[in-house]
N, C-alpha and C. Protein backbone atom coordinates (compact mmCIF):
# COMPACT_ATOMS: atom_id res chain seq x y z
N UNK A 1 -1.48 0.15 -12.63
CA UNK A 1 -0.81 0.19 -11.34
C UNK A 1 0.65 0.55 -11.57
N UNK A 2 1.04 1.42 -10.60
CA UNK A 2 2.48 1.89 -10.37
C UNK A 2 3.25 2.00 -9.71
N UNK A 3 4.34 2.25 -9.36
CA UNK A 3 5.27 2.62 -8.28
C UNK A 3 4.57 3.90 -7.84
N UNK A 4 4.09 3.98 -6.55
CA UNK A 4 3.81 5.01 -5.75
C UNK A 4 2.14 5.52 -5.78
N UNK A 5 1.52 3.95 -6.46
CA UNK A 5 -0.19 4.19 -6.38
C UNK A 5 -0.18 3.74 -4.61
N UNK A 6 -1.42 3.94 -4.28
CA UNK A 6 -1.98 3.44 -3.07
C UNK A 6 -3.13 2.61 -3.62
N UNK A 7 -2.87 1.18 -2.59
CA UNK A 7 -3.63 0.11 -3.23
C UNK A 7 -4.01 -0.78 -2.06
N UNK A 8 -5.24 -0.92 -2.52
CA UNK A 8 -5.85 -2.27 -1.16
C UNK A 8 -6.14 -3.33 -1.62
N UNK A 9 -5.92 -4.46 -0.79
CA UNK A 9 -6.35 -5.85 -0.94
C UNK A 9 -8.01 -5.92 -1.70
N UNK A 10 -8.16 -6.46 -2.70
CA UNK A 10 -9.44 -6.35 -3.19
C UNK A 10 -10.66 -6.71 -2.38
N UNK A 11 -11.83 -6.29 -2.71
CA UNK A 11 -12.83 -6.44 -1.63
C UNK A 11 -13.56 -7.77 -1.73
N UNK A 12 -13.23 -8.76 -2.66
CA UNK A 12 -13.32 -10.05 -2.79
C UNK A 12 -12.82 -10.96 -2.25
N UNK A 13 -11.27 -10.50 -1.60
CA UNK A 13 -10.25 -11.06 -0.59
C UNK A 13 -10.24 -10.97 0.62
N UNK A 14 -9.62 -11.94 1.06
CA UNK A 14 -9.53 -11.38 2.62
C UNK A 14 -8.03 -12.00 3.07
N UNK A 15 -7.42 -11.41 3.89
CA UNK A 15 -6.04 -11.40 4.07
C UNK A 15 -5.56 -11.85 5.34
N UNK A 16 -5.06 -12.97 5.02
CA UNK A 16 -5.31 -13.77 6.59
C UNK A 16 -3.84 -12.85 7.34
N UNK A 17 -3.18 -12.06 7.15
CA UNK A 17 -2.49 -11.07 8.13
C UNK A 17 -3.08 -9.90 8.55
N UNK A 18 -3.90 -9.50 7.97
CA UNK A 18 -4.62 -8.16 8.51
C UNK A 18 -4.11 -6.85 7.43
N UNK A 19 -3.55 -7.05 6.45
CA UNK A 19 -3.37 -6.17 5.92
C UNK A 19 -4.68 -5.42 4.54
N UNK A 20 -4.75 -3.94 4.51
CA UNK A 20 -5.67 -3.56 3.83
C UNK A 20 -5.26 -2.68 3.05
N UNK A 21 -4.18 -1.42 3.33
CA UNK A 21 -4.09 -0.82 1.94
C UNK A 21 -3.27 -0.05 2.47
N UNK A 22 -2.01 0.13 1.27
CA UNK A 22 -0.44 0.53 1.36
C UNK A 22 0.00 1.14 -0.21
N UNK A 23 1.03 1.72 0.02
CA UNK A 23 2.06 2.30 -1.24
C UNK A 23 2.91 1.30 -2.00
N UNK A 24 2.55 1.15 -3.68
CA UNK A 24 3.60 0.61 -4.38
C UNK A 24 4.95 0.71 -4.04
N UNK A 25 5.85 -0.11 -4.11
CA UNK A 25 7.29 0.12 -3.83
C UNK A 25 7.91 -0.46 -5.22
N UNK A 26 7.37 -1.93 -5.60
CA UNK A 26 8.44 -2.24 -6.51
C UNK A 26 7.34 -3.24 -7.30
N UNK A 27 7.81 -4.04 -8.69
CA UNK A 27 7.20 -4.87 -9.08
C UNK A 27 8.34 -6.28 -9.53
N UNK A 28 7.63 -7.43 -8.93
CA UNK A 28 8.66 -8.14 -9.81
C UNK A 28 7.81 -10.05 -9.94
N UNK A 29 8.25 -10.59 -9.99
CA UNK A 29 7.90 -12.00 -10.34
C UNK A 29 8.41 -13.43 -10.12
N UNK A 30 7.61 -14.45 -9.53
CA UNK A 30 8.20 -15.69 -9.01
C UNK A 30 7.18 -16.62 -9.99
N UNK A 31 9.01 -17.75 -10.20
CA UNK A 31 8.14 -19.25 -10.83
C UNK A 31 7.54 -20.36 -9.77
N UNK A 32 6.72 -20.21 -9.91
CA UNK A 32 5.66 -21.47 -8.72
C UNK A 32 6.54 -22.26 -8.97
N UNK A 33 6.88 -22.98 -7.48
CA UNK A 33 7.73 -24.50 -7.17
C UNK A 33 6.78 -25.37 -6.70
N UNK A 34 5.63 -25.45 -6.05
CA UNK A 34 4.63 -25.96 -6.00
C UNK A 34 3.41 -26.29 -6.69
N UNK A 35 2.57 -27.37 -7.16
CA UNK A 35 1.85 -27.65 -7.87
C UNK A 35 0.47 -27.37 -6.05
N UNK A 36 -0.16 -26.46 -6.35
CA UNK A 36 -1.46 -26.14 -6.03
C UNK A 36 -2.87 -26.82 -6.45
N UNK A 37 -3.69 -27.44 -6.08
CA UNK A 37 -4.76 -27.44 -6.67
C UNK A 37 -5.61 -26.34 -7.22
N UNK A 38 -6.10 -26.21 -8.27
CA UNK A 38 -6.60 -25.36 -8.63
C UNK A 38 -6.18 -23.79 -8.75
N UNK A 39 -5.07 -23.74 -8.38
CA UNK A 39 -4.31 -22.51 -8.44
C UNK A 39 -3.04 -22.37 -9.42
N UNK A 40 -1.94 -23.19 -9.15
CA UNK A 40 -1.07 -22.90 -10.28
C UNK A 40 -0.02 -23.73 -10.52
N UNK A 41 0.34 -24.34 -11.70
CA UNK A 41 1.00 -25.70 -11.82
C UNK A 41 2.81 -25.08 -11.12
N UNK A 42 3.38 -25.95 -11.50
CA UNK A 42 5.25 -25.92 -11.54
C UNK A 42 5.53 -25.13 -12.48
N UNK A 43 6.03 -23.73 -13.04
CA UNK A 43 6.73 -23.04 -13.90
C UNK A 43 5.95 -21.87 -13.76
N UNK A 44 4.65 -21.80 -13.76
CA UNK A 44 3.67 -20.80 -13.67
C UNK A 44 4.70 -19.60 -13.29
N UNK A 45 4.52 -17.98 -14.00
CA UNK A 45 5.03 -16.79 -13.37
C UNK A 45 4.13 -16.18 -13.04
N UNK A 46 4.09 -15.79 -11.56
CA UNK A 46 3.59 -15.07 -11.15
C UNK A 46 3.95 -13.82 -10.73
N UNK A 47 3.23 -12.74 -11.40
CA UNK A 47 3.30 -11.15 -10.90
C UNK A 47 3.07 -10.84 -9.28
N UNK A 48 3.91 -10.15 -9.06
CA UNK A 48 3.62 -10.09 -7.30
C UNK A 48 4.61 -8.74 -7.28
N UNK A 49 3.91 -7.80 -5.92
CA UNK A 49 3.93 -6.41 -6.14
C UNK A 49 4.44 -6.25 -4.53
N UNK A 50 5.67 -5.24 -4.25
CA UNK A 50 5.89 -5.22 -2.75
C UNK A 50 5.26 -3.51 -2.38
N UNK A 51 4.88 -3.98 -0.98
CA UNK A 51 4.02 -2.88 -1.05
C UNK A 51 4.12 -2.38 0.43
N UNK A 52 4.10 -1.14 0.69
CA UNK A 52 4.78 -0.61 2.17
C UNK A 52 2.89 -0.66 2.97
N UNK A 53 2.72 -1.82 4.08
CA UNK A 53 1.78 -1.56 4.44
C UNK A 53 1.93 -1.12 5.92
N UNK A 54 0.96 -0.75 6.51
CA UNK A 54 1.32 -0.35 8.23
C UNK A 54 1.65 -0.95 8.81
N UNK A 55 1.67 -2.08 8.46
CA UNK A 55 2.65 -3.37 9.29
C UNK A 55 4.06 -3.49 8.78
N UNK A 56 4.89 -2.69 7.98
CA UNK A 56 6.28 -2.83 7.12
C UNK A 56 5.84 -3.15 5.91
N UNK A 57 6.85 -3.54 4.83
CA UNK A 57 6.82 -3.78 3.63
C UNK A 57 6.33 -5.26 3.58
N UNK A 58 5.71 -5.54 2.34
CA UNK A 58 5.62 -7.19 1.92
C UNK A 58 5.43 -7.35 0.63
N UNK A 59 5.39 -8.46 0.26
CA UNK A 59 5.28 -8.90 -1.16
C UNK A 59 3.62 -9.75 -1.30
N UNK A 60 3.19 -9.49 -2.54
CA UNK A 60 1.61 -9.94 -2.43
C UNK A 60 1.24 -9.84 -3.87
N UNK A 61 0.82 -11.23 -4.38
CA UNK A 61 0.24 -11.76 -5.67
C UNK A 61 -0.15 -10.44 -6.13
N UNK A 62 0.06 -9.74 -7.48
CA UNK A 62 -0.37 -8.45 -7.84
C UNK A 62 -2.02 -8.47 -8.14
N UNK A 63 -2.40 -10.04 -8.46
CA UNK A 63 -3.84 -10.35 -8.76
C UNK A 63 -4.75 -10.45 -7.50
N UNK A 64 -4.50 -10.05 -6.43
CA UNK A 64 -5.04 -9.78 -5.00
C UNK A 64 -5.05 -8.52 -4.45
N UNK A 65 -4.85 -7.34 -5.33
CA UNK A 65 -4.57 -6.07 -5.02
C UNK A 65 -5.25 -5.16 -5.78
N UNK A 66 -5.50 -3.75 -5.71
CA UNK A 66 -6.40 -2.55 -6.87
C UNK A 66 -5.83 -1.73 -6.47
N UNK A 67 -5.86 -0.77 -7.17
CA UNK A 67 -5.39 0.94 -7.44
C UNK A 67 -6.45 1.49 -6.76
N UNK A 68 -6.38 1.99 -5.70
CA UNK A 68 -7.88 2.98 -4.81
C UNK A 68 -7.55 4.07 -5.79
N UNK A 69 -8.61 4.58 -6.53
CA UNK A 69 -8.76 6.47 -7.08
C UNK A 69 -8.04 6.76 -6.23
N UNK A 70 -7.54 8.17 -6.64
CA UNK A 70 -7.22 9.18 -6.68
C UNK A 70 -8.54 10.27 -6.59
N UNK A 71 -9.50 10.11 -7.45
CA UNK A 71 -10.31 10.68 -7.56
C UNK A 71 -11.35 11.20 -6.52
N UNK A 72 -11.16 12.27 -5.53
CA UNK A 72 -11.57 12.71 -4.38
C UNK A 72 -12.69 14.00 -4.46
């Protein structure tokens, strides 16, 4: 994945805003301040990817997202 792939929410997910598939913009990373069950303790870094969707830009766990081909 890159700056300027087109990428959708994986088909395993579902996205409680309605969003489905947008342009890389940037990549960057947050330390969890919250202890989650089953998801991710206090320090944890998480990869998270901002991404221009038809609703404006947002930011979204990079592990909730795929590269759609190119291949047409």
């Amino acid at each position: 994945m890159k700056v300027g792939d087109l990428v959708r929410i994986k088909l395993s997910d579902s996205d409680p805003q309605g969003r489905n598939s947008g342009l890389v913009l940037k990549f960057d990373s947050y330390e969890a301040v919250r202890v989650v069950p089953d998801s991710c303790e206090i320090g944890d870094v998480i990869p998270i990817v901002k991404v221009l969707w038809s609703k404006g830009p947002g930011w979204i766990d990079k592990n909730r997202v795929e590269v759609i081909s190119g291949d047409w």
